[in-house]
Protein backbone atom coordinates (compact mmCIF):
# COMPACT_ATOMS: atom_id res chain seq x y z
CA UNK A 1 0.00 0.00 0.00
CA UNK A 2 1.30 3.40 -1.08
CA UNK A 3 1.89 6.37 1.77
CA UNK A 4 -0.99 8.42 0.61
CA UNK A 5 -3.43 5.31 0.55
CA UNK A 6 -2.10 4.32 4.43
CA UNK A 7 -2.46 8.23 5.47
CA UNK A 8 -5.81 7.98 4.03
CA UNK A 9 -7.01 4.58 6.01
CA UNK A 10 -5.83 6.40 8.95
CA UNK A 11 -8.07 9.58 8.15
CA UNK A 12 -10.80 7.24 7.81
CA UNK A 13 -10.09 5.36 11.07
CA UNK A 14 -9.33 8.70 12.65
CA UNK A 15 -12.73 10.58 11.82
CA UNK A 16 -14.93 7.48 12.37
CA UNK A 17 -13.61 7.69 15.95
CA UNK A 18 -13.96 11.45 16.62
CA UNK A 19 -15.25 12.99 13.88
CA UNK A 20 -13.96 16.60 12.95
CA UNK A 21 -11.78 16.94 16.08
CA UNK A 22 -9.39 14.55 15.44
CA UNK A 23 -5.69 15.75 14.81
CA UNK A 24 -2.86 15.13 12.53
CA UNK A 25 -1.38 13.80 16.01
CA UNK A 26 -4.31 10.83 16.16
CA UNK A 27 -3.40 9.81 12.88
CA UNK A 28 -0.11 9.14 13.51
CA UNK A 29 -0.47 7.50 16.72
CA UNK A 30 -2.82 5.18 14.35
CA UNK A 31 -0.18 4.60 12.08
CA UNK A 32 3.27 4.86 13.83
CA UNK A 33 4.59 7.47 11.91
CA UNK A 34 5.51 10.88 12.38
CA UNK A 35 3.34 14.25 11.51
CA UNK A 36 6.12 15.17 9.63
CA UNK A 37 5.43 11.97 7.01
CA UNK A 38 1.78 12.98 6.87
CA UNK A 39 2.80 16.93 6.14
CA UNK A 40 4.75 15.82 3.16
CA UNK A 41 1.50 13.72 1.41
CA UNK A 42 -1.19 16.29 2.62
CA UNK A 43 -0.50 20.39 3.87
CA UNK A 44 -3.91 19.96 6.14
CA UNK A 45 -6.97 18.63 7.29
CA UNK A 46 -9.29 20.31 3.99
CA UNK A 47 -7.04 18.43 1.38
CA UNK A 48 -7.42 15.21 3.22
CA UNK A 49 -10.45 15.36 3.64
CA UNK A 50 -10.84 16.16 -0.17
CA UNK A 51 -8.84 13.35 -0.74
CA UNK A 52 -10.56 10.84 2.10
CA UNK A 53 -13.80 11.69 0.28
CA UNK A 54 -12.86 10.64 -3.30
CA UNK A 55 -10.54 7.75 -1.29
CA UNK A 56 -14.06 6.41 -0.21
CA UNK A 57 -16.27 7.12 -3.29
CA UNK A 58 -13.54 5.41 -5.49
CA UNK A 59 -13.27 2.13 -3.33
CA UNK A 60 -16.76 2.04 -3.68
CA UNK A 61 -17.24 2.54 -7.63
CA UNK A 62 -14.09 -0.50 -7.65
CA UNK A 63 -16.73 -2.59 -5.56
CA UNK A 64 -19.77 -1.49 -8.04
CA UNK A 65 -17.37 -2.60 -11.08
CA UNK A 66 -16.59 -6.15 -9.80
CA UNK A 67 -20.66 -6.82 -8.60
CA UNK A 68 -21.20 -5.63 -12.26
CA UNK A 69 -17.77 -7.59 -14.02
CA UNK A 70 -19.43 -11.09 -11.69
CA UNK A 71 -20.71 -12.72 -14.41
CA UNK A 72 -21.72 -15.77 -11.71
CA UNK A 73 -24.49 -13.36 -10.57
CA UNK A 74 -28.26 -12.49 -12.44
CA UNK A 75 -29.14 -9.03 -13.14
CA UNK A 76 -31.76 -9.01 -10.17
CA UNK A 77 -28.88 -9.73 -7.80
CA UNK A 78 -25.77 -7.30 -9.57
CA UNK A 79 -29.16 -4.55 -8.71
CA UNK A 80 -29.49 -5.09 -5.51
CA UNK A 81 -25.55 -5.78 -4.75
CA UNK A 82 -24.70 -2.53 -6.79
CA UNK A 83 -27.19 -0.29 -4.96
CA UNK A 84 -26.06 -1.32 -1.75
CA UNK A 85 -22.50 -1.72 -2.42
CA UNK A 86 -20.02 -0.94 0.88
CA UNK A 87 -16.13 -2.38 0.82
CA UNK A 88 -15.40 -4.39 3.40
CA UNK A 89 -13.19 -1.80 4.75
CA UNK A 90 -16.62 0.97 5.45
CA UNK A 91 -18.80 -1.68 6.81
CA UNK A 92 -17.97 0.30 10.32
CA UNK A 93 -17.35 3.89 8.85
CA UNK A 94 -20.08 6.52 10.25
CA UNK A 95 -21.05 7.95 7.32
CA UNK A 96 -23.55 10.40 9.32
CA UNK A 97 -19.88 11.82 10.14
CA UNK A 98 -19.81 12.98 6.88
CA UNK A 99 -22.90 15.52 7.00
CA UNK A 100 -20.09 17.24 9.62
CA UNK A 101 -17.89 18.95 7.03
CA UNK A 102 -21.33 20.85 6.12
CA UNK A 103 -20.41 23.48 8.46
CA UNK A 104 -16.98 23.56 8.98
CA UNK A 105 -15.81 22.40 5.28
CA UNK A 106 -18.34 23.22 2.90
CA UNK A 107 -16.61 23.03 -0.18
CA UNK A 108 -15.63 19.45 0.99
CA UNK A 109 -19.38 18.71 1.89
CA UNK A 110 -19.72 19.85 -1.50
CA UNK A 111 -17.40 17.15 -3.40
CA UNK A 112 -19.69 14.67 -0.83
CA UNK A 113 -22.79 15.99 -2.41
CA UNK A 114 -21.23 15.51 -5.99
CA UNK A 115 -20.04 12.22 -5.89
CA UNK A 116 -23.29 11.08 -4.27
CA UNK A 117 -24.82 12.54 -7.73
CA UNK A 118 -22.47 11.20 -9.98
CA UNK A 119 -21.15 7.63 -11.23
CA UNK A 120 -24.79 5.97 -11.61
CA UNK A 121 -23.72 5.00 -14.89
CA UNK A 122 -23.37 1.05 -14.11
CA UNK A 123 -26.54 1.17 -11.90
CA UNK A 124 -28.11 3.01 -14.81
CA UNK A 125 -26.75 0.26 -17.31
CA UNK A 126 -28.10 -2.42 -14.91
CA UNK A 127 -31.73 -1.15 -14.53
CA UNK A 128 -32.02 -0.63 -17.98
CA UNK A 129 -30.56 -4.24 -18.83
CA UNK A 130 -33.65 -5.33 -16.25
CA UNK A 131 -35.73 -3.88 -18.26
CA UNK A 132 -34.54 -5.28 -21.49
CA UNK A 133 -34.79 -8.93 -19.64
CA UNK A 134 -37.75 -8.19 -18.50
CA UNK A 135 -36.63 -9.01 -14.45
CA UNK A 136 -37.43 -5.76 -13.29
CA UNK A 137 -40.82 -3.82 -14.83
CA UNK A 138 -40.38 -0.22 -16.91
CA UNK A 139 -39.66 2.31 -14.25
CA UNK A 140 -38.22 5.69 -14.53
CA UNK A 141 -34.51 5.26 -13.68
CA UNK A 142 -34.55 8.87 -12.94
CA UNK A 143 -36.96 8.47 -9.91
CA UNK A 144 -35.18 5.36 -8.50
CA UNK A 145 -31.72 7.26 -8.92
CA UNK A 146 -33.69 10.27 -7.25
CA UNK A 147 -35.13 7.97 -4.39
CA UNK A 148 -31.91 6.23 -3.28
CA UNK A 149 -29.80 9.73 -3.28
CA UNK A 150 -32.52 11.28 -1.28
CA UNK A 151 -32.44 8.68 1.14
CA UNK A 152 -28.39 8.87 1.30
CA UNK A 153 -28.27 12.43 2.18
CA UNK A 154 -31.22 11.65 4.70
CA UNK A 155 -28.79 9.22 6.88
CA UNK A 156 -26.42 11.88 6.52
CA UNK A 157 -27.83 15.08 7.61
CA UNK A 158 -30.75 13.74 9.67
CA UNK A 159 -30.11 11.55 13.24
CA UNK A 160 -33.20 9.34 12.73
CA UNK A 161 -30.74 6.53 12.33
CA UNK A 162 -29.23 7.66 15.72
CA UNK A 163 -32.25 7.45 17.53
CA UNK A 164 -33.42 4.47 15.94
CA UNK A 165 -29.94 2.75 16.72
CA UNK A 166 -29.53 1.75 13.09
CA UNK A 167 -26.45 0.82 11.12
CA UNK A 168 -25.79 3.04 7.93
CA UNK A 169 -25.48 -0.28 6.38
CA UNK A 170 -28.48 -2.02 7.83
CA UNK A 171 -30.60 1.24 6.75
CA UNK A 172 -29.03 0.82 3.44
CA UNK A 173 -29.70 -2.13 2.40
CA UNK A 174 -33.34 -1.84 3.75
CA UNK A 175 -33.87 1.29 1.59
CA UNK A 176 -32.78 -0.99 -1.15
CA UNK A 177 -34.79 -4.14 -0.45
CA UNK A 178 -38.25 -1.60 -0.39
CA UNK A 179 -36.66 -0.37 -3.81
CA UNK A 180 -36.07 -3.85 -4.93
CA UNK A 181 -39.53 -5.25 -4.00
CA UNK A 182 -41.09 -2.34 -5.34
CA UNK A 183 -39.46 -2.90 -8.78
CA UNK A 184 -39.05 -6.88 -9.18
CA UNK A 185 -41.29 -8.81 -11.19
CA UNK A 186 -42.55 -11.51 -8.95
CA UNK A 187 -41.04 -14.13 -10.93
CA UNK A 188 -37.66 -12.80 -10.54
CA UNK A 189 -38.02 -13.64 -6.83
């Protein structure tokens, strides 16, 4: 693993512990190594944050391109897999931690907004090929795209999942599997 990929698991680690206040210090206690190692990969906390968002987004669109390259898998279940796609490594990531650079890092909260709107293009390909099979009914791929987004940015700006004391990734995948059932042809099932 390269420096800037370890500095970046260690941001990760570091804000799902203690959100915004952790310091350059905590991540280097994480990772035995010295501030000074971290200053030379990132100047401060904005650009690696920038760079822990896209870190995240890109591990997941690598996970969305091997549901979709696993040709062992039907259509139905590459849809359902894709939608709810989390690497390994996130499964205990607080992504409501996220909806905390709002304030204090806009511009950051920003890049979190855009990448949440962007990259549907293999979910896109895979409702569409549903379609085409026939395993999923005609829907309008704009609506589901719209439905699952809205729901995202719900976990993150909103504590209902706080107070409900559930997962990001149990919520997830429940938002998916009312999306699913709502869209499956029964015979798919």
């Amino acid at each position: 693993m390269e420096l800037r990929e370890t500095i970046l698991e260690g941001t990760i680690k570091a804000f799902n512990k203690k959100g915004l206040k952790f310091t350059m210090d905590d991540i280097a206690k994480t990772l035995g190594m010295s501030k000074k190692t971290i200053y030379t990969v990132f100047s401060d906390k904005e650009s690696m944050f920038y760079a822990m968002v896209d870190y995240m987004f890109d591990s997941i669109k690598e996970s969305e391109r091997r549901i979709v390259e696993d040709d062992t898998l039907s259509t139905i279940e590459k849809i359902r897999r894709i939608m709810s796609v989390m690497p390994d490594s996130y499964i205990n990531v607080d992504f409501q931690k996220l909806y905390q650079l709002k304030d204090k890092y806009p511009a950051v909260y920003k890049q979190v907004e855009r990448r949440l709107e962007t990259g549907w293009e293999d979910t896109i390909a895979l409702l569409e090929q549903g379609m085409e099979e026939g395993c999923i009914r005609n829907i309008h791929i704009p609506i589901v795209k719209m439905m699952l987004e809205a729901s995202l940015e719900q976990f993150f700006q909103r504590d209902i999942l706080i107070q409900n004391k559930i997962t990001y990734i149990d919520a997830l995948n429940e938002v998916v599997e009312i999306l699913m059932e709502g869209i499956a042809v029964n015979e798919a099932y």
